[in-house]
C-alpha atoms as a PDB file:
ATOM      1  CA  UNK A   1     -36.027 161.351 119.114  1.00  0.00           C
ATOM      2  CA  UNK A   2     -37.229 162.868 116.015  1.00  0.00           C
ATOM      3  CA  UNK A   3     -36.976 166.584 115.977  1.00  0.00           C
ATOM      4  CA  UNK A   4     -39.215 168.824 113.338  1.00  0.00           C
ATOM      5  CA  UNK A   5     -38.473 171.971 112.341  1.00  0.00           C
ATOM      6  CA  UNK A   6     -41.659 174.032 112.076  1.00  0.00           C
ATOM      7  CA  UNK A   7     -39.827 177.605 111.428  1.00  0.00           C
ATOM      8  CA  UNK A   8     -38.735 176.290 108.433  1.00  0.00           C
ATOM      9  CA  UNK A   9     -35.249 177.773 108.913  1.00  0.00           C
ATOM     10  CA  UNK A  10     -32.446 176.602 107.475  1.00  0.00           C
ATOM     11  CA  UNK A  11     -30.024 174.524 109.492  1.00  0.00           C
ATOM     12  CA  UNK A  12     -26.999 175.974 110.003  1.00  0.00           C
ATOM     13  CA  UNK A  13     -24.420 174.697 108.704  1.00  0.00           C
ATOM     14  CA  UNK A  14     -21.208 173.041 110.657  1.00  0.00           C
ATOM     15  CA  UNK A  15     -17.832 175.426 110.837  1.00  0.00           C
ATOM     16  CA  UNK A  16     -14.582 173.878 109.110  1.00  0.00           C
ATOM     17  CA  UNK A  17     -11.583 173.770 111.112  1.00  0.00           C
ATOM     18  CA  UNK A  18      -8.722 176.100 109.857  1.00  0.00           C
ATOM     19  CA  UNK A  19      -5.597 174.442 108.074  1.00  0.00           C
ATOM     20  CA  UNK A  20      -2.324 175.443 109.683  1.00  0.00           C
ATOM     21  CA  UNK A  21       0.198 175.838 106.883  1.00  0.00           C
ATOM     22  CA  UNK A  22       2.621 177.160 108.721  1.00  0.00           C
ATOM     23  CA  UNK A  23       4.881 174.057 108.963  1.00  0.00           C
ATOM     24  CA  UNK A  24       4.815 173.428 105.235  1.00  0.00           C
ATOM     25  CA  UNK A  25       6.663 176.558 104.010  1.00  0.00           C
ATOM     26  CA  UNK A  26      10.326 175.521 105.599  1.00  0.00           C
ATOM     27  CA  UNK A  27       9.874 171.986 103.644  1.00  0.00           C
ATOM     28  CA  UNK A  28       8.990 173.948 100.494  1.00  0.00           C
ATOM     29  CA  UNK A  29      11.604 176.310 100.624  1.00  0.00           C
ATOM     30  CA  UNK A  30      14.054 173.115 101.509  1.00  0.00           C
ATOM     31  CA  UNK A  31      12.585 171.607  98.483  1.00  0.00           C
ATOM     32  CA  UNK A  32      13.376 174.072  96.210  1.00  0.00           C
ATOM     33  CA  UNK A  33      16.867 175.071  97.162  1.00  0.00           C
ATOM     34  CA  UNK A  34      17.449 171.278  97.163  1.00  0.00           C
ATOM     35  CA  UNK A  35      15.666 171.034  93.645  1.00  0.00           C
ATOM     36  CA  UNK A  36      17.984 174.891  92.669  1.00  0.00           C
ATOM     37  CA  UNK A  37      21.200 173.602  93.967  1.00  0.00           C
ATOM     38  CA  UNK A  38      20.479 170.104  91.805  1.00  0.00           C
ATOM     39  CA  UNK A  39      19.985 171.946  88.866  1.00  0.00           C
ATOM     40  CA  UNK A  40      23.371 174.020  89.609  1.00  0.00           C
ATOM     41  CA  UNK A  41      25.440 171.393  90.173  1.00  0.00           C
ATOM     42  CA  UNK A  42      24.390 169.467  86.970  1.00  0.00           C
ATOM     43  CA  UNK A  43      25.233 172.784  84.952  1.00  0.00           C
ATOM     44  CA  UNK A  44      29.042 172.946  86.773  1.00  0.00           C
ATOM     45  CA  UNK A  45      29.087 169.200  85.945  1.00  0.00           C
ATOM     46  CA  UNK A  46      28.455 169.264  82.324  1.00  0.00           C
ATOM     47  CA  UNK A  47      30.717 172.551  82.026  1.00  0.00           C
ATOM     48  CA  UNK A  48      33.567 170.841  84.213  1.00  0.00           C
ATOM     49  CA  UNK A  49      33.044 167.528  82.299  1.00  0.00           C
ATOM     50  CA  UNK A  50      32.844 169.478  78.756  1.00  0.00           C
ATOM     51  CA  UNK A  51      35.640 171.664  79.456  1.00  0.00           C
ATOM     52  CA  UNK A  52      37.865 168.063  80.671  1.00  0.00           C
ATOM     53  CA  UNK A  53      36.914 166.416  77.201  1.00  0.00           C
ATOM     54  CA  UNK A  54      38.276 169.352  75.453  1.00  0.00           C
ATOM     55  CA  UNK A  55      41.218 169.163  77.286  1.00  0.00           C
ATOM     56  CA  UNK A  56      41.652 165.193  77.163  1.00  0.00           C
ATOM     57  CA  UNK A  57      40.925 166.428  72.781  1.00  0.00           C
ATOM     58  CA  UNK A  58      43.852 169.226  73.212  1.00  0.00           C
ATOM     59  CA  UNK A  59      46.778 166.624  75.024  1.00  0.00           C
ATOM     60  CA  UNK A  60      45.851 164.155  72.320  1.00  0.00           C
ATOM     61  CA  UNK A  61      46.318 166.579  69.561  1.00  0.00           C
ATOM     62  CA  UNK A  62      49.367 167.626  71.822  1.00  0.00           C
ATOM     63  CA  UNK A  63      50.703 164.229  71.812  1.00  0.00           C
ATOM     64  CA  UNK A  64      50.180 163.644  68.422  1.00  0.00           C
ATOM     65  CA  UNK A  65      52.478 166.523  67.245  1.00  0.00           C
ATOM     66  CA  UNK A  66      54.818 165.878  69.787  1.00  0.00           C
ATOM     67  CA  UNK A  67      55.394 162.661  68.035  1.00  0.00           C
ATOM     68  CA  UNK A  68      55.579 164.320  64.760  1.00  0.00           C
ATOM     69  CA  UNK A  69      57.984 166.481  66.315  1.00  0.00           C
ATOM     70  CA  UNK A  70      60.263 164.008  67.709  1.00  0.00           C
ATOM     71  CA  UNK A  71      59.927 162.686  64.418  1.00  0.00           C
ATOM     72  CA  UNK A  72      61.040 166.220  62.412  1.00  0.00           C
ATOM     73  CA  UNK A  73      63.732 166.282  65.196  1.00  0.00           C
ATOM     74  CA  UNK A  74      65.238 162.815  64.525  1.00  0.00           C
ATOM     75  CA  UNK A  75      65.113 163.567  60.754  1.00  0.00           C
ATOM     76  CA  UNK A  76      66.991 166.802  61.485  1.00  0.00           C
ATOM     77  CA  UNK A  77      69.525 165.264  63.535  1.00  0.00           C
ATOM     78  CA  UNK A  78      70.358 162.812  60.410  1.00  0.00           C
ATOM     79  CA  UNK A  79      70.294 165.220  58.513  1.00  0.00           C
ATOM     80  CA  UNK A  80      72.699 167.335  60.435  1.00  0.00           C
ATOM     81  CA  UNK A  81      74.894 164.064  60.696  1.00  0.00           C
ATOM     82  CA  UNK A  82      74.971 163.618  57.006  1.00  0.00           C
ATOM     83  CA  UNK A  83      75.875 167.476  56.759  1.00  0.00           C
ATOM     84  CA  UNK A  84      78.812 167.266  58.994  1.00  0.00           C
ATOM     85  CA  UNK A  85      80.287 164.115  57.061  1.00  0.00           C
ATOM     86  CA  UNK A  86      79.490 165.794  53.583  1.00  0.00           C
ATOM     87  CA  UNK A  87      81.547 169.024  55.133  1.00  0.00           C
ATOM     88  CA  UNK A  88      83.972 166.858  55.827  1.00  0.00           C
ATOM     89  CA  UNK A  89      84.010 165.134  52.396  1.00  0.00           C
ATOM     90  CA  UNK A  90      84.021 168.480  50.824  1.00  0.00           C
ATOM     91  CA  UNK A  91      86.777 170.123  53.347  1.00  0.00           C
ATOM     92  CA  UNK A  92      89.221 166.900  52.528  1.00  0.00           C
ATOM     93  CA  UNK A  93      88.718 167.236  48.655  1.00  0.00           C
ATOM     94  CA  UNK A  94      89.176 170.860  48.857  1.00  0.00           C
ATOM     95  CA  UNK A  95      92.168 170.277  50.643  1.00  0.00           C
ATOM     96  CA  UNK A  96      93.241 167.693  48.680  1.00  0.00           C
ATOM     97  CA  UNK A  97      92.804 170.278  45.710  1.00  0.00           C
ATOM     98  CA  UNK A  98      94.916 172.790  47.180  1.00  0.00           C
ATOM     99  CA  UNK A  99      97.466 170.138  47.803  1.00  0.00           C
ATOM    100  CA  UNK A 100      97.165 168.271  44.227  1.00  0.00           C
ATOM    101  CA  UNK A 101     100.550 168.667  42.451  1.00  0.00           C
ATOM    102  CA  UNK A 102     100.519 166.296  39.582  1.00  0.00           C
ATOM    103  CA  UNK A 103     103.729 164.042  39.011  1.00  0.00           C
ATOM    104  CA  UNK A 104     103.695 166.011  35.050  1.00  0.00           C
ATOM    105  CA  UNK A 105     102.647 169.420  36.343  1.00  0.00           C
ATOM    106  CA  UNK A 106     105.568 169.198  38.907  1.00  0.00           C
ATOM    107  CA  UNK A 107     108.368 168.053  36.386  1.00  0.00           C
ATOM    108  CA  UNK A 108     106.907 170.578  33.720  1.00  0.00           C
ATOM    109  CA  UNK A 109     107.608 173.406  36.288  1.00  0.00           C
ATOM    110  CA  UNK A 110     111.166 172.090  37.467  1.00  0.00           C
ATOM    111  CA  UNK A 111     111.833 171.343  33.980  1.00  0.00           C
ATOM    112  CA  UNK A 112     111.224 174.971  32.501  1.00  0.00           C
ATOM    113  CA  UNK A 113     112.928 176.524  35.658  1.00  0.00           C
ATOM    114  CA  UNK A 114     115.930 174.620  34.783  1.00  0.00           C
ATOM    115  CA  UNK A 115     115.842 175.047  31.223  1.00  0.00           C
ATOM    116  CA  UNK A 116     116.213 178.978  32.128  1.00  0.00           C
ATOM    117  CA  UNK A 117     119.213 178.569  34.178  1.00  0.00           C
ATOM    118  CA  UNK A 118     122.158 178.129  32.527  1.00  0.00           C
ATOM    119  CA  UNK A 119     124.908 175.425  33.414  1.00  0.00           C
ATOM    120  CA  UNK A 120     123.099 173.790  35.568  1.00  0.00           C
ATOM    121  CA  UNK A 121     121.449 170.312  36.144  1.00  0.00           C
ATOM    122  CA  UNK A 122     119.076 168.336  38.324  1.00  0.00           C
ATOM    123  CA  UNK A 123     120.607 165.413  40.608  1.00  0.00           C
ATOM    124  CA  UNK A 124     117.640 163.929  41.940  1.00  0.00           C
ATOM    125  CA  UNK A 125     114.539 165.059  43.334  1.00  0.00           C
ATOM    126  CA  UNK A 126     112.680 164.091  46.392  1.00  0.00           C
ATOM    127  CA  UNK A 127     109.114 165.044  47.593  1.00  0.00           C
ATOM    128  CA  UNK A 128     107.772 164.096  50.809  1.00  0.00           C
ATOM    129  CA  UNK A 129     104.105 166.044  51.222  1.00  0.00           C
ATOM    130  CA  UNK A 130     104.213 169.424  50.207  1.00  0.00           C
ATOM    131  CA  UNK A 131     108.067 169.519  50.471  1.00  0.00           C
ATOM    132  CA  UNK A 132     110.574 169.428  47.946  1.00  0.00           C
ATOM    133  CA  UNK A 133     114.074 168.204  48.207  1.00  0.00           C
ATOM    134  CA  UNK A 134     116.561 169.167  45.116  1.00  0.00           C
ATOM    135  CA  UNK A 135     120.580 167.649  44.739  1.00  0.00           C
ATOM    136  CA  UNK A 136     121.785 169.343  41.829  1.00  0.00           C
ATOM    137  CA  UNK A 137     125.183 171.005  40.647  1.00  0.00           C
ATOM    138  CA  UNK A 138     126.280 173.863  38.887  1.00  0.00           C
ATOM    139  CA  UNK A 139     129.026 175.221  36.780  1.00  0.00           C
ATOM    140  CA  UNK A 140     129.274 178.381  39.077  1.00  0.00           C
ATOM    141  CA  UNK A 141     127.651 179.717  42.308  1.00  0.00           C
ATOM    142  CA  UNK A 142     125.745 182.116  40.209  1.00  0.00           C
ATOM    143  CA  UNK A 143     124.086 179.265  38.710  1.00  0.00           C
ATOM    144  CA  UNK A 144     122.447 178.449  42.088  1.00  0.00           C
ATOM    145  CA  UNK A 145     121.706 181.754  43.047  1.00  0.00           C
ATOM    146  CA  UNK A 146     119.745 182.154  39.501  1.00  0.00           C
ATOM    147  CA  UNK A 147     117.865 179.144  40.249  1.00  0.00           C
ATOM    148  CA  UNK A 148     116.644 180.198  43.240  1.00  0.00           C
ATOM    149  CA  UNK A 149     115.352 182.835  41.574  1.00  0.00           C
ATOM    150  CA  UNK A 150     114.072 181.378  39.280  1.00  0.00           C
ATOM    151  CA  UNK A 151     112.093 179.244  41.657  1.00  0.00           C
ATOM    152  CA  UNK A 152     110.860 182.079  43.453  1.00  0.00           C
ATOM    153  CA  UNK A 153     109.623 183.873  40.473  1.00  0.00           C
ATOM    154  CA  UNK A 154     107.476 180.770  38.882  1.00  0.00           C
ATOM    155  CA  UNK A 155     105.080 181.778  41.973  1.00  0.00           C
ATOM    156  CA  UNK A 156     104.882 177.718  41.916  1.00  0.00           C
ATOM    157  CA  UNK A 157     107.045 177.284  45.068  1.00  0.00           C
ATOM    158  CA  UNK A 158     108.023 178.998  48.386  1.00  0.00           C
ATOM    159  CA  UNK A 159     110.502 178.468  51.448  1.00  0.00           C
ATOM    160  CA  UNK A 160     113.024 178.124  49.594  1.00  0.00           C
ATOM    161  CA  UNK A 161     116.418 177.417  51.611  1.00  0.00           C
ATOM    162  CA  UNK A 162     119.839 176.551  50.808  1.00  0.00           C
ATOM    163  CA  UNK A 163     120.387 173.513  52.628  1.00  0.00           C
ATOM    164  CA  UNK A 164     124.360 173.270  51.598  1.00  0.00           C
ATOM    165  CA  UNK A 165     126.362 174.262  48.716  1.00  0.00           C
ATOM    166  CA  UNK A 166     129.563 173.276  48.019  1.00  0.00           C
ATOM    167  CA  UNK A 167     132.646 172.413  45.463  1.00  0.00           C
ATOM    168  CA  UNK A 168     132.700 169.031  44.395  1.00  0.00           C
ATOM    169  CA  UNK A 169     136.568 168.269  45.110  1.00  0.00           C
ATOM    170  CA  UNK A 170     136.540 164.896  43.254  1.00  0.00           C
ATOM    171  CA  UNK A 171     136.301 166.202  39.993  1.00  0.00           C
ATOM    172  CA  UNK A 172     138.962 168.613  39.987  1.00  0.00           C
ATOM    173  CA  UNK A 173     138.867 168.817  36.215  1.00  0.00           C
ATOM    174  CA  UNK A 174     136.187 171.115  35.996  1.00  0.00           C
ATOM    175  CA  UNK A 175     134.475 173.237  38.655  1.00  0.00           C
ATOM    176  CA  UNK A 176     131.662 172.269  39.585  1.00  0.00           C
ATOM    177  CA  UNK A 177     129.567 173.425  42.794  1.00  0.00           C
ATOM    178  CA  UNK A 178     127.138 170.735  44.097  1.00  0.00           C
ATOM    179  CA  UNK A 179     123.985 172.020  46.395  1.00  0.00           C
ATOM    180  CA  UNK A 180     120.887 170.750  48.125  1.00  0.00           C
ATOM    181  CA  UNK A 181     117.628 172.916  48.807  1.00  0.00           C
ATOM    182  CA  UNK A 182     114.236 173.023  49.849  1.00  0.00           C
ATOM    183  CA  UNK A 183     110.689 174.336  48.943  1.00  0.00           C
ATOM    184  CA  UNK A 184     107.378 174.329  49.786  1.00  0.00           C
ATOM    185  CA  UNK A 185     104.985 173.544  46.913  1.00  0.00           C
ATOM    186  CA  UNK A 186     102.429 175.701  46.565  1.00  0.00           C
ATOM    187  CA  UNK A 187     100.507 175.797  43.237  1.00  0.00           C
ATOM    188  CA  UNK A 188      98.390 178.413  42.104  1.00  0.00           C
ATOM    189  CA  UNK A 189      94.598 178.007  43.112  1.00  0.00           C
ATOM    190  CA  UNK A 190      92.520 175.635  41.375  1.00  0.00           C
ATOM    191  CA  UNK A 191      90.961 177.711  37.957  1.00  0.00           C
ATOM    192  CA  UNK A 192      92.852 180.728  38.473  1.00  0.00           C
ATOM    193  CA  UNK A 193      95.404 182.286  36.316  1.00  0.00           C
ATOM    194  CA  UNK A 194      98.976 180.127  36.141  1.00  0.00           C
ATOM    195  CA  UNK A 195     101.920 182.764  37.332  1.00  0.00           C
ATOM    196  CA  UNK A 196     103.883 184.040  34.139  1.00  0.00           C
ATOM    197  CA  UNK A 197     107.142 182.562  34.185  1.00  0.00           C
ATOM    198  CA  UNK A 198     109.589 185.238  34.534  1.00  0.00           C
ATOM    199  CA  UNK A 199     112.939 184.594  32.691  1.00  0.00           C
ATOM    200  CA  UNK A 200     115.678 184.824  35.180  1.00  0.00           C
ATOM    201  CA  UNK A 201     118.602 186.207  34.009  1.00  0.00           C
ATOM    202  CA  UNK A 202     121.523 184.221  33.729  1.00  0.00           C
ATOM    203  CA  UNK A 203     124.831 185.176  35.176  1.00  0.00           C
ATOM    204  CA  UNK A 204     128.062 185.300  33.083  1.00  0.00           C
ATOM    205  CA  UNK A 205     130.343 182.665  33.569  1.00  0.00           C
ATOM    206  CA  UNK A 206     132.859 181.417  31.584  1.00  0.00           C
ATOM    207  CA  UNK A 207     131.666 178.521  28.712  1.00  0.00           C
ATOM    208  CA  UNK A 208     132.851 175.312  30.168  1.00  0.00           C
ATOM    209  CA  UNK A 209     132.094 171.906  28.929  1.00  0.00           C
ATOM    210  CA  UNK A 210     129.517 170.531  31.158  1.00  0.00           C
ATOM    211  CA  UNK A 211     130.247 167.296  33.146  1.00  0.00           C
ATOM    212  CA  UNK A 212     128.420 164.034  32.238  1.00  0.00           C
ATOM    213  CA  UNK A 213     125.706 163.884  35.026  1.00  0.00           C
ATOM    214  CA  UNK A 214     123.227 161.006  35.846  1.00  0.00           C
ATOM    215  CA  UNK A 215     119.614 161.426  34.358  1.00  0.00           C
ATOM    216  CA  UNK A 216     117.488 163.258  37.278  1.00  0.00           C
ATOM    217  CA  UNK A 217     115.285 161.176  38.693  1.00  0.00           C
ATOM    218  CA  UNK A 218     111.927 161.695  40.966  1.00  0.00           C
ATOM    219  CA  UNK A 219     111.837 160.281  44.365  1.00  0.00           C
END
C-alpha cells in the first residue's frame, strides 16, 4: 500500500540503539598493564644484560692482570732465587776473605816474630784451616815465653797454647828446650790498618852457640 503524507511533516526519524561499553574497559586496562609491564621488563633486561657485559668486560680485564701477575710473581720468585744464591756467593767469598791467609803473608809474619826473639828457631810448621801448629826449640825457656808474646802482640794470631815444652836430653852439649804450640789465625780485616808489630823484649840469657837445626819447613 502506498501511503502519502499530506501534512507534509517530516518523518521521524528511527532511534539508535545505545552501545554498552562497559565490557571493553577491563580488556583495555589488561591491555595496557600488559603493554606497561612489556615495556618494564625490556628496561630491567637491557639494564641486567648491560650491567652482565660490563661485568663479563671487568673478569676479562681481571683475568688479564691476573696473568700479568702470575707473570710479575714468577719473575719475582727467580729473582728471589738468584738473590739467595748471589748471597750465598757473596757470604762464601766474604768468608773466604776473612779466612785468606796467604802462604807469603803467613811466613812474613812468623818470620818477623822470630826474627825478634832471640835464640830461637822454627822446626816445622803445620796449618790445618785456621789452625797453626809450631815445633820449634829454644836456647832458654824465656825464649818461648818471649815468643808467645811476641805472637800475641802481632794482633795476627790468637789461642795461643803451649802444647808441651821440654829439654831436649839428646843433645846434652848445649841446652836446648824443644816446644810445640798452637794458634788460631786471625788476620786483620780486609783494607784495614795492619797491627804495629810490637818488639818483644828479649830475655837475658847467657850467649851460647846455637845448635845446627834443620831449615823450617811449611806443612
Amino acid at each position: 500500500m502506498i501511503r502519502i503524507n499530506l501534512l507534509g511533516q517530516a518523518k521521524p526519524k528511527a532511534s539508535r540503539r545505545p552501545v554498552d561499553t562497559g565490557a571493553a574497559l577491563p580488556a583495555l586496562f589488561v591491555g595496557a598493564g600488559v603493554l606497561f609491564g612489556a615495556l618494564i621488563l625490556g628496561y630491567l633486561y637491557y639494564s641486567w644484560q648491560r650491567q652482565l657485559n660490563d661485568e663479563n668486560t671487568r673478569i676479562k680485564q681481571l683475568q688479564a692482570q691476573k696473568t700479568d701477575l702470575e707473570q710479575v710473581k714468577q719473575q719475582v720468585e727467580a729473582f728471589e732465587k738468584q738473590k739467595q744464591v748471589l748471597q750465598q756467593r757473596v757470604s762464601t767469598i766474604e768468608q773466604l776473605q776473612r779466612d785468606r791467609t796467604g802462604g807469603t803473608e803467613l811466613l812474613d809474619e812468623i818470620a818477623s816474630t822470630v826474627a825478634r826473639t832471640e835464640n830461637l828457631w822454627l822446626i816445622s810448621m803445620i796449618r790445618k784451616g785456621n789452625t797453626l801448629t809450631i815445633d820449634g826449640a829454644s836456647a832458654s825457656v824465656n825464649g818461648v815465653a818471649n815468643f808467645i808474646t811476641a805472637l800475641k802482640r802481632s794482633g795476627y794470631f790468637s789461642k795461643i797454647e803451649i802444647k808441651e815444652s821440654k829439654q831436649d836430653d839428646k843433645n846434652t852439649a848445649v841446652q836446648t828446650f824443644m816446644f810445640e804450640l798452637s794458634a788460631e789465625i786471625t788476620p786483620p780485616p780486609a783494607g784495614g790498618p795492619a797491627p804495629p808489630h810490637a818488639q818483644a823484649k828479649p830475655a837475658s840469657a847467657p850467649a851460647q852457640p846455637a845448635p845446627s837445626a834443620a831449615r823450617p819447613k811449611v806443612g
